[in-house]
Protein backbone atom coordinates (compact mmCIF):
# COMPACT_ATOMS: atom_id res chain seq x y z
CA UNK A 1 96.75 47.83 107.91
CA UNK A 2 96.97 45.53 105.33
CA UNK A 3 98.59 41.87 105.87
CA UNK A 4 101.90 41.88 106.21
CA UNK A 5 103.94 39.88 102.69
CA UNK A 6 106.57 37.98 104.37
CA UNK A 7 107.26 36.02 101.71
CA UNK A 8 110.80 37.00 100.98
CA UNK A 9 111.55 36.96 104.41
CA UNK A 10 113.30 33.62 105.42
CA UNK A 11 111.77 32.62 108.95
CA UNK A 12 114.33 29.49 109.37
CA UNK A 13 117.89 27.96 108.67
CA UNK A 14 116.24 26.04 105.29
CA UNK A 15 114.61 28.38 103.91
CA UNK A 16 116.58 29.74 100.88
CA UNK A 17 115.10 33.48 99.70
CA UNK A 18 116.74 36.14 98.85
CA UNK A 19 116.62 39.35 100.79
CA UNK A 20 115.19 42.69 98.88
CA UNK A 21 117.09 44.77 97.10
CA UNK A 22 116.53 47.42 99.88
CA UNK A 23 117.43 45.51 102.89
CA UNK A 24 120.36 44.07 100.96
CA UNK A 25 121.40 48.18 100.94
CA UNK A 26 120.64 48.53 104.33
CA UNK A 27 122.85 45.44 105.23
CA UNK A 28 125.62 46.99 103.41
CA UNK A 29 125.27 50.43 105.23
CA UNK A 30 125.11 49.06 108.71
CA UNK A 31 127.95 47.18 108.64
CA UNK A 32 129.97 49.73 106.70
CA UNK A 33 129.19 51.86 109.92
CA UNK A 34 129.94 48.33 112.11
CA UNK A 35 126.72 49.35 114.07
CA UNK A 36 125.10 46.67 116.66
CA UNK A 37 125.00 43.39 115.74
CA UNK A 38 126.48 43.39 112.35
CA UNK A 39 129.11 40.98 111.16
CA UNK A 40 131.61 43.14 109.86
CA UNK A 41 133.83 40.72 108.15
CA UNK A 42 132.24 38.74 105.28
CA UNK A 43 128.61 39.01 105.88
CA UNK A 44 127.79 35.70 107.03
CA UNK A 45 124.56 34.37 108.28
CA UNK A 46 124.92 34.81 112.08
CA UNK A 47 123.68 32.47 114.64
CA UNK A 48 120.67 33.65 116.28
CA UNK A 49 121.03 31.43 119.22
CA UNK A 50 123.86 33.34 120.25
CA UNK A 51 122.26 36.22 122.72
CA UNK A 52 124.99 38.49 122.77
CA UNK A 53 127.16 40.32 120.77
CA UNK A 54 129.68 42.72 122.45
CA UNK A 55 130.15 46.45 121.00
CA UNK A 56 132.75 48.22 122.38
CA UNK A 57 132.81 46.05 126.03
CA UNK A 58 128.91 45.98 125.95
CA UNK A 59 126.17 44.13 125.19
CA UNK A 60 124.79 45.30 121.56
CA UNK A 61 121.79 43.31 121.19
CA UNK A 62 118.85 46.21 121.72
CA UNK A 63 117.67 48.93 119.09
CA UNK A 64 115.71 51.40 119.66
CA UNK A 65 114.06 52.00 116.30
CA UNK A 66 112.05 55.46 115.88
CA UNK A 67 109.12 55.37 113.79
CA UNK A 68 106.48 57.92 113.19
CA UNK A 69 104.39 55.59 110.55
CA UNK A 70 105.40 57.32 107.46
CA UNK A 71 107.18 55.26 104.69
CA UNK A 72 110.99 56.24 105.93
CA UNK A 73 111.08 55.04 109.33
CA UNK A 74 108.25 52.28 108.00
CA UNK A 75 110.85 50.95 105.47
CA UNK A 76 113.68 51.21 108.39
CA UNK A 77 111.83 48.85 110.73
CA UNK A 78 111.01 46.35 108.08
CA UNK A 79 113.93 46.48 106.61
CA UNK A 80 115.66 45.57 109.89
CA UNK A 81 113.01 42.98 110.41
CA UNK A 82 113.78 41.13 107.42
CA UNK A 83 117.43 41.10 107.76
CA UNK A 84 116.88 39.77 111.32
CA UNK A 85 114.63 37.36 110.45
CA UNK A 86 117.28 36.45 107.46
CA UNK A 87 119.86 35.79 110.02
CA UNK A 88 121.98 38.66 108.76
CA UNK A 89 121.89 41.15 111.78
CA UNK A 90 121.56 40.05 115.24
CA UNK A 91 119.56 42.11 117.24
CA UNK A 92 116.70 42.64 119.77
CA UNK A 93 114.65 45.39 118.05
CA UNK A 94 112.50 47.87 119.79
CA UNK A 95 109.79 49.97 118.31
CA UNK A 96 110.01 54.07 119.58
CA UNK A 97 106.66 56.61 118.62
CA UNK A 98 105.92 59.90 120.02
CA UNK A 99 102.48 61.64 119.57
CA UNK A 100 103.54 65.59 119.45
CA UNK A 101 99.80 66.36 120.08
CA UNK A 102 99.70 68.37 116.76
CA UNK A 103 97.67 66.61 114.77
CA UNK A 104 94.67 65.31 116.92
CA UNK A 105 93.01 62.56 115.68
CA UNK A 106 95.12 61.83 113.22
CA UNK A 107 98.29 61.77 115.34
CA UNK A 108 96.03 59.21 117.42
CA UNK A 109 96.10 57.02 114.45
CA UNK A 110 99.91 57.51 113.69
CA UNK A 111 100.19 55.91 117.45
CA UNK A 112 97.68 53.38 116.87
CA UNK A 113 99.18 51.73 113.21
CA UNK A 114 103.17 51.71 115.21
CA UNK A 115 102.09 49.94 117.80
CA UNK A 116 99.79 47.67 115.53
CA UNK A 117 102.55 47.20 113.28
CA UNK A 118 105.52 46.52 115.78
CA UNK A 119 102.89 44.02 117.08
CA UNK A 120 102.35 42.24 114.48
CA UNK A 121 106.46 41.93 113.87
CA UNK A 122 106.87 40.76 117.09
CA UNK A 123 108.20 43.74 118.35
CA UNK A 124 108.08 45.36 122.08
CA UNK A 125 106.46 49.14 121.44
CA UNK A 126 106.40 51.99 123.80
CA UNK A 127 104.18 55.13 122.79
CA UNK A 128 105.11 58.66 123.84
CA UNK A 129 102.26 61.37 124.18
CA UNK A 130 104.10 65.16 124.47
CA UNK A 131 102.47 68.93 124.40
CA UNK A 132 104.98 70.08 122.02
CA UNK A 133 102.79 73.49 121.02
CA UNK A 134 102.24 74.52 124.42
CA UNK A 135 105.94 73.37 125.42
CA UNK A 136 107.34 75.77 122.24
CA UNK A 137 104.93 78.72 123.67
CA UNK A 138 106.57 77.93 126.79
CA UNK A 139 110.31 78.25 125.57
CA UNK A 140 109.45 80.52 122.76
CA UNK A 141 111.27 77.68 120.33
CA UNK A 142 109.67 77.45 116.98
CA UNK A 143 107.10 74.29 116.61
CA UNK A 144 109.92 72.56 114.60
CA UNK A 145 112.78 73.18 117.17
CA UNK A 146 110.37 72.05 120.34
CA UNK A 147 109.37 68.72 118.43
CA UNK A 148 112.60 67.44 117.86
CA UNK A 149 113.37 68.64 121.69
CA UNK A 150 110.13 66.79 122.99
CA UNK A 151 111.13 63.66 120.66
CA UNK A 152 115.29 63.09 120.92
CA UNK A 153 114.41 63.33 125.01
CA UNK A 154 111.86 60.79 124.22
CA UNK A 155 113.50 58.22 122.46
CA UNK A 156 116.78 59.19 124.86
CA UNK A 157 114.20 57.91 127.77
CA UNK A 158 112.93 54.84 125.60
CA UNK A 159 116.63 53.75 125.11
CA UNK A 160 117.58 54.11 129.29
CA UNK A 161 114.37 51.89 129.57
CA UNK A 162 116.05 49.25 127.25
CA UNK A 163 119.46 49.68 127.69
CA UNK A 164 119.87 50.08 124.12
CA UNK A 165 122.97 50.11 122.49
CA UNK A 166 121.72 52.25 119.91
CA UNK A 167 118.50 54.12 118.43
CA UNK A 168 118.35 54.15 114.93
CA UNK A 169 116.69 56.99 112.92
CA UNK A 170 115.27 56.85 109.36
CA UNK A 171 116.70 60.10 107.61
CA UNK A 172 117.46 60.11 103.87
CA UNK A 173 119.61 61.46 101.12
CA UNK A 174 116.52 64.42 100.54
CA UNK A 175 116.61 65.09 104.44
CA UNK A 176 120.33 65.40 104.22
CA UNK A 177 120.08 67.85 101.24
CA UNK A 178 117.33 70.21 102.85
CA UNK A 179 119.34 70.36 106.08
CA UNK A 180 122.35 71.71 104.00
CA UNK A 181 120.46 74.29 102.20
CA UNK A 182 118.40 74.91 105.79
CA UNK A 183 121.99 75.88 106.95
CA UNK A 184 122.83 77.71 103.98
CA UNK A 185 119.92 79.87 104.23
CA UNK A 186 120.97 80.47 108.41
CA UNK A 187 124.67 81.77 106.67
CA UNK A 188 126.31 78.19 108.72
CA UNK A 189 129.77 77.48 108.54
CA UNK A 190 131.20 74.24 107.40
CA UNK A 191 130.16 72.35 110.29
CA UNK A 192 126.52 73.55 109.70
CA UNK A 193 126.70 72.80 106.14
CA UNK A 194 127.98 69.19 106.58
CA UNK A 195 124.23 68.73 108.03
CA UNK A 196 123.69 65.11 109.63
CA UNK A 197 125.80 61.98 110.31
CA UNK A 198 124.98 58.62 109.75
CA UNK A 199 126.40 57.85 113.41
CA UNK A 200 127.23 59.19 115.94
CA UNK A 201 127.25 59.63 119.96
CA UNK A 202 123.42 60.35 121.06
CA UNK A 203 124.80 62.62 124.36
CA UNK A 204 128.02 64.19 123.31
CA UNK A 205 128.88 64.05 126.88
CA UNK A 206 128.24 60.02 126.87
CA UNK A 207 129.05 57.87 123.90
CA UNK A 208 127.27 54.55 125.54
CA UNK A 209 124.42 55.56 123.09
CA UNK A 210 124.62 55.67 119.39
CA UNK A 211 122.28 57.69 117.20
CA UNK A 212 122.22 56.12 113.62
CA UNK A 213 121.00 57.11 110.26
CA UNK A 214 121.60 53.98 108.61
CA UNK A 215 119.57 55.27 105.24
CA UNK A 216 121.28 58.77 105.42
CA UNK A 217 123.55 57.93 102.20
CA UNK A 218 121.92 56.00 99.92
CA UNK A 219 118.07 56.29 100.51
CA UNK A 220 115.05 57.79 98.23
CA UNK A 221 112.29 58.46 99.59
CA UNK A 222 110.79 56.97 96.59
CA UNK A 223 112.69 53.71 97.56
CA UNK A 224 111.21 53.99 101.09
CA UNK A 225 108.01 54.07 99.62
CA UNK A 226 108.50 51.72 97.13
CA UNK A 227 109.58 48.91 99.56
CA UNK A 228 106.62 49.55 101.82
CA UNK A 229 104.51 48.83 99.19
CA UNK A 230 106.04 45.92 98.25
CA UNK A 231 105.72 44.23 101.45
CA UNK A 232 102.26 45.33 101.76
CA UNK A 233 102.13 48.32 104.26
CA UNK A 234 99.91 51.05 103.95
CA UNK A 235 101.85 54.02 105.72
CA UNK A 236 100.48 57.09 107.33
CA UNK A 237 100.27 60.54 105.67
CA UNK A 238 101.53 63.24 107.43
CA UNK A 239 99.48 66.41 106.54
CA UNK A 240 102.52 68.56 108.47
CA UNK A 241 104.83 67.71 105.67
CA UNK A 242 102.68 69.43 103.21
CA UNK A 243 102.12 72.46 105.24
CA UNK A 244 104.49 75.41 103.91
CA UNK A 245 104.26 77.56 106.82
CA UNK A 246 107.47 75.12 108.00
CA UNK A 247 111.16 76.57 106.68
CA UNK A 248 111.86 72.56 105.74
CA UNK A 249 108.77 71.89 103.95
CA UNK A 250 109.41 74.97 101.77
CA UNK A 251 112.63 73.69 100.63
CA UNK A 252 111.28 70.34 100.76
CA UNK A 253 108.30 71.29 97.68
CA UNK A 254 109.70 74.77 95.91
CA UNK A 255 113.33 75.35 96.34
CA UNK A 256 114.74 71.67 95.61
CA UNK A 257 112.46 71.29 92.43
CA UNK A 258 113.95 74.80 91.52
CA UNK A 259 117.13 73.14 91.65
CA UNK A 260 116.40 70.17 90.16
CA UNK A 261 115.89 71.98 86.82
CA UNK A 262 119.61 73.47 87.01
CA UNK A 263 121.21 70.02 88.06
CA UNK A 264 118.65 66.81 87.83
CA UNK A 265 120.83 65.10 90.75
CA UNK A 266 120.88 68.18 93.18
CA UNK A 267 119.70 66.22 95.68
CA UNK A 268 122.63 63.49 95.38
CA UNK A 269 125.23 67.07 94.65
CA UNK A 270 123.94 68.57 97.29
CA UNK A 271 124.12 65.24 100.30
CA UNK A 272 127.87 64.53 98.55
CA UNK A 273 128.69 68.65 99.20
CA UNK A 274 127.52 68.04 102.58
CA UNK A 275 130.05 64.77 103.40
CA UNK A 276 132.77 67.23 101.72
CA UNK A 277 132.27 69.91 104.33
CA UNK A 278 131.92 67.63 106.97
CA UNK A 279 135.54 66.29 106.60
CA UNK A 280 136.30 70.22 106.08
CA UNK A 281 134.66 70.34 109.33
CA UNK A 282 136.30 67.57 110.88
CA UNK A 283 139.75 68.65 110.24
CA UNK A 284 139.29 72.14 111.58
CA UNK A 285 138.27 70.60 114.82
CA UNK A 286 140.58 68.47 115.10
CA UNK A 287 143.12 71.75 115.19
CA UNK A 288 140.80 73.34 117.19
CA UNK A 289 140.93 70.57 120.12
CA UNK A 290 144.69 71.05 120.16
CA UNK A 291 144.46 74.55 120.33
CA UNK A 292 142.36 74.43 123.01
CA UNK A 293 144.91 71.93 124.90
CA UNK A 294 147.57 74.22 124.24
CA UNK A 295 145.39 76.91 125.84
CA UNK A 296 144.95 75.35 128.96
CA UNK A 297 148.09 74.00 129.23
CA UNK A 298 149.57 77.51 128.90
CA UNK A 299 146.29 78.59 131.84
CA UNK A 300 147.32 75.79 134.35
CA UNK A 301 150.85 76.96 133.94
CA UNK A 302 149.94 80.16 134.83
CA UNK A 303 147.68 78.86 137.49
CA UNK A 304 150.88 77.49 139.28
CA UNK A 305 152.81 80.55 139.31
CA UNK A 306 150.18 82.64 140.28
CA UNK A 307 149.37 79.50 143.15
CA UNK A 308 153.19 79.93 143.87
CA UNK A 309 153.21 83.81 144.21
CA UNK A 310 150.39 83.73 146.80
CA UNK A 311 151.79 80.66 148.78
CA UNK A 312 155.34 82.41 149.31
CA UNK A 313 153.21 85.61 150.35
CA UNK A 314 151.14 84.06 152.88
CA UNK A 315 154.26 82.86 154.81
CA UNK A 316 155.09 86.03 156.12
CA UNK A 317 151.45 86.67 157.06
CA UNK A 318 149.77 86.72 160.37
CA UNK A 319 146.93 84.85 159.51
CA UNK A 320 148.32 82.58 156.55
CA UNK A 321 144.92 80.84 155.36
CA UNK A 322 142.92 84.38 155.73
CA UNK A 323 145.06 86.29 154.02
CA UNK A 324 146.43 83.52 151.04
CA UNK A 325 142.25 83.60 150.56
CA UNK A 326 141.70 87.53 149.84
CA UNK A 327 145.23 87.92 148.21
CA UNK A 328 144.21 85.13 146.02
CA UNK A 329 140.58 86.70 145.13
CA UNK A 330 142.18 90.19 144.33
CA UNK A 331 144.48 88.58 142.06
CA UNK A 332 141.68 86.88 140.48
CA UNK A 333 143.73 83.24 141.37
CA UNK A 334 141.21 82.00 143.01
CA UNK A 335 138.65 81.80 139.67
CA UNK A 336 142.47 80.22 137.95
CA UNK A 337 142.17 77.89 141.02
CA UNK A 338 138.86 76.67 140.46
CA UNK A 339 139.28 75.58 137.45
CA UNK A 340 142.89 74.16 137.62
CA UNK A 341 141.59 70.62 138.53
CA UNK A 342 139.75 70.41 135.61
CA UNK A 343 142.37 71.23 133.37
CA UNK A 344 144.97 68.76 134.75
CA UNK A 345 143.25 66.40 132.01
CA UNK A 346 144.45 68.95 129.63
CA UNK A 347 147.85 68.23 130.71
CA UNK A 348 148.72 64.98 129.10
CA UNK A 349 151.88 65.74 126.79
CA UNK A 350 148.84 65.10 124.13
CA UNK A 351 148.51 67.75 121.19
CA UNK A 352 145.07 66.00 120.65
CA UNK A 353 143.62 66.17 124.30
CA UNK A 354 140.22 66.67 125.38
CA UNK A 355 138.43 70.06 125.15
CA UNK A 356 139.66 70.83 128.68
CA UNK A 357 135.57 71.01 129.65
CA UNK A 358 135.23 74.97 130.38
CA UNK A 359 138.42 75.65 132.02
CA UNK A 360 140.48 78.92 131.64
CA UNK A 361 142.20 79.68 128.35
CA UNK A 362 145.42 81.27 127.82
CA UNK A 363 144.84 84.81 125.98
CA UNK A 364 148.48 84.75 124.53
CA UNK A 365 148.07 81.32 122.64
CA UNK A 366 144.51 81.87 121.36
CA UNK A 367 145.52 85.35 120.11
CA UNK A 368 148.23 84.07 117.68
CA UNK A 369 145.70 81.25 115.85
CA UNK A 370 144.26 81.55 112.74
CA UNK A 371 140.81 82.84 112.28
CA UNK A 372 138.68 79.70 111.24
CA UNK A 373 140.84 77.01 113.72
CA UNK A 374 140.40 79.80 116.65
CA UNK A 375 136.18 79.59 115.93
CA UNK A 376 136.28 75.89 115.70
CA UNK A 377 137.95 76.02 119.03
CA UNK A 378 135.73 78.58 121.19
CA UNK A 379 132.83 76.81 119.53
CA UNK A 380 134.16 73.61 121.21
CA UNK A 381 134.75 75.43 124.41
CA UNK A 382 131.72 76.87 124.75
CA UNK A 383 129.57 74.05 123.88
CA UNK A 384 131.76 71.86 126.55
CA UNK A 385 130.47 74.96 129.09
CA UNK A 386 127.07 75.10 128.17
CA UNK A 387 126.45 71.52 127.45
CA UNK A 388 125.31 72.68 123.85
CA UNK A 389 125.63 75.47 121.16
CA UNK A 390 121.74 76.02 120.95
CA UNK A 391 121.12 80.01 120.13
CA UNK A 392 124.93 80.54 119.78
CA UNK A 393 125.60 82.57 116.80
CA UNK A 394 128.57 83.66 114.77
CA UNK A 395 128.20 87.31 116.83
CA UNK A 396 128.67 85.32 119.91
CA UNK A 397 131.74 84.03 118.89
CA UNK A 398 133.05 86.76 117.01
CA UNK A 399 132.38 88.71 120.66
CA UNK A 400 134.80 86.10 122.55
CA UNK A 401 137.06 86.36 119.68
CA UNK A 402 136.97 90.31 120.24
CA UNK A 403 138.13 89.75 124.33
CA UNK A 404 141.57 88.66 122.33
CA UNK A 405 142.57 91.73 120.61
CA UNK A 406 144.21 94.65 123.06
CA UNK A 407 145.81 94.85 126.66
CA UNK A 408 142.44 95.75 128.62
CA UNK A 409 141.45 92.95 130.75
CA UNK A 410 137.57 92.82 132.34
CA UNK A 411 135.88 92.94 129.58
CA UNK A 412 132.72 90.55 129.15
CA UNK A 413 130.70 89.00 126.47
CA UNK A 414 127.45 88.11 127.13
CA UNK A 415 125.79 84.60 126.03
CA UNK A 416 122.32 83.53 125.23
CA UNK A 417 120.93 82.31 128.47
CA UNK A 418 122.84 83.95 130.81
CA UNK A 419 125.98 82.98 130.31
CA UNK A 420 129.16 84.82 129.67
CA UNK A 421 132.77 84.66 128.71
CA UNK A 422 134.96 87.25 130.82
CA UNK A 423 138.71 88.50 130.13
CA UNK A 424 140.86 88.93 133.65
CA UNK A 425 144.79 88.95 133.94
CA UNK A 426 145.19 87.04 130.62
CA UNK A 427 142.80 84.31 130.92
CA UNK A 428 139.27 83.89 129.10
CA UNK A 429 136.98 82.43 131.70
CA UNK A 430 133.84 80.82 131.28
CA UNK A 431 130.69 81.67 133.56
CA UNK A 432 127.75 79.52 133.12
CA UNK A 433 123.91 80.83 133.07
CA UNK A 434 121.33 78.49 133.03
CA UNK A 435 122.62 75.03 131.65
CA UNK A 436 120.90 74.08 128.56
CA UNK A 437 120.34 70.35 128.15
CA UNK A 438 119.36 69.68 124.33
CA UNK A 439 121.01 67.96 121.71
CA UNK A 440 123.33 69.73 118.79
């Protein structure tokens, strides 16, 4: 690797350089987002003997910066580099890289130039080493679905190990634009076609970790590579992202450059359709989460009268606990009971309240809702129950949607990995399977 050019890269309080035209971008984006460490008000110099900046009650200070050694992530951690060095962010950066084992040799040598490039920023490095063919032979996930498994979990370990704030991803304007027309091609709704965010919680389940895409809405990769050049980095080729047997790289070489002759800015058209759907997407489940409040509202409700019912029978029972037990499993109460806990949080006088985790749902108020705010909801639901929405499809949900119509109760519709969604006495009730644990 070549010597690094830090000559536009201010080291101390007197020295007077100005930044790069990319870093002054990246600047802009991160505190637009107000991620870690930023100063959101005027952009002022910060003090770098100050070893703390608190983030939502938290110390902000460590990023966890993922780089695979070619020129996006590359550009991300020098970018970030200068601007700390600049005084502009204040952060503790930390350098993530995870050898798939695809590549052999070569991947070696990915591993090998991140940790001799963190090294010679000053920066802490920890390198990963994962069996992600034999792992997707294992799951029967395609190569492309197990890597980004095998890596989120990775850098999702790395941050734990740092308590990071945050770790910070390197996807551009052309990755945004190939995962809308990836999820064009898989017939996604709007929340598939408003592909990536530039932040967001890493866990959906626990928002103490932020994943950001800091260069998601203004990056080329020609800019990537241009500022990698400039300060004298060689980056790593990646022979994978020439191989055409990968769905991405296909749109990546001969369907965008197909589109490029119809519009010469598809790429930008296409990233600015995606932010469009994704406040389309936004808005739906917004009236999705308060349908699904409503829902279990209307459940726990139910819950109580059925509770009710059974209590005043028991009374005149011989053996009161015994029999308010069986009465309450042939009435099906007792699957209403185990749940009713869980949607007490439902039962806040909030429209907007949580998703009510997988707790019953009222048949009568999901029956009446429109079409495209009732799929935003069950998606919701579901995803709360099964920790994810991985190998859910639109004929899964159109199959809980179907335990809606008619009188018939104990009917079932089956879920990929076991689970399934069952109709009984005017409830929808979630059963799990086996919990899945990956991202969305």
């Amino acid at each position: 690797m070549k010597k690094l050019d830090t000559s536009h890269t201010p080291t101390d309080a007197g020295t007077k350089r100005p930044l790069s035209r990319f870093a002054r971008r990246l600047s802009q984006a991160w505190r637009q987002l107000a991620l870690p460490g930023s100063n959101e008000s005027d952009g002022r110099v910060v003090n770098e003997s100050d070893e703390r900046v608190v983030v939502n009650g938290s110390d902000g200070r460590v990023v966890v910066v993922a780089v695979s050694g070619g020129a996006d992530s590359t550009a991300l951690l020098l970018a970030l580099d200068e601007l700390k060095r600049a005084g502009r962010l204040r952060l503790t950066l930390k350098v993530a890289h995870l050898d798939h084992e695809l590549r052999g040799e070569a991947g070696a040598l990915d591993a090998r130039f991140v940790e001799e490039l963190a090294g010679a920023l000053g920066y802490e490095a920890i390198i990963g080493r994962a069996p992600v063919g034999r792992r997707a032979r294992a799951t029967r996930d395609n190569l492309e679905q197990a890597a980004r498994r095998e890596r989120y979990e990775f850098l999702a370990r790395a941050a734990r190990e740092w308590e990071a704030r945050a770790v910070a991803v390197a996807h551009t304007v052309e990755d945004q634009a190939e995962t809308l027309l990836l999820a064009l091609l898989r017939g996604s709704g709007a929340r598939g076609l408003g592909a990536m965010r530039a932040c967001r919680p890493f866990d959906e389940r626990d928002d103490g970790l932020l994943l950001v895409r800091p260069l998601l809405d203004w990056a080329r990769r020609a800019e990537t590579q241009e500022y990698c050049a400039s300060r004298g980095v060689s980056v790593r080729p990646d022979a994978m992202n020439e191989d055409e047997r990968f769905a991405r790289v296909r749109v990546r070489r001969q369907l965008l450059p197909l589109l490029e002759t119809f519009n010469p800015r598809a790429v930008e058209t296409l990233a600015r359709t995606a932010a469009l759907l994704r406040a389309e997407a936004d808005a739906l489940e917004h009236l999705g989460e308060k349908l699904l409040a409503e829902a279990c509202r209307d459940a726990r409700l139910k819950a109580k009268r059925a509770n009710a019912r059974e209590r005043r029978r028991a009374v005149d029972e011989k053996d009161a606990v015994a029999d308010e037990r069986a009465a309450f499993e042939n009435e099906g109460g007792a699957i209403v009971n185990e749940k009713a806990a869980r949607a007490d949080e439902c039962d806040t006088g909030e429209e907007s309240s949580p998703l009510c985790d997988s707790a019953p749902l009222s048949v009568e108020v999901l029956r009446g809702a429109d079409a495209s705010v009732l799929s935003y909801a069950l998606c919701g639901w579901l995803k709360s129950g099964r920790g994810n929405l991985r190998r859910i499809e639109a004929t899964h949900i159109k199959a809980v949607a179907g335990l809606l119509e008619g009188a018939r109760g104990g009917r079932v519709a089956e879920l990929p990995g076991g689970a399934r969604v069952e109709r009984r006495r005017g409830l929808l009730l979630f059963r799990a399977g086996v919990r899945g644990t990956g991202k969305s």
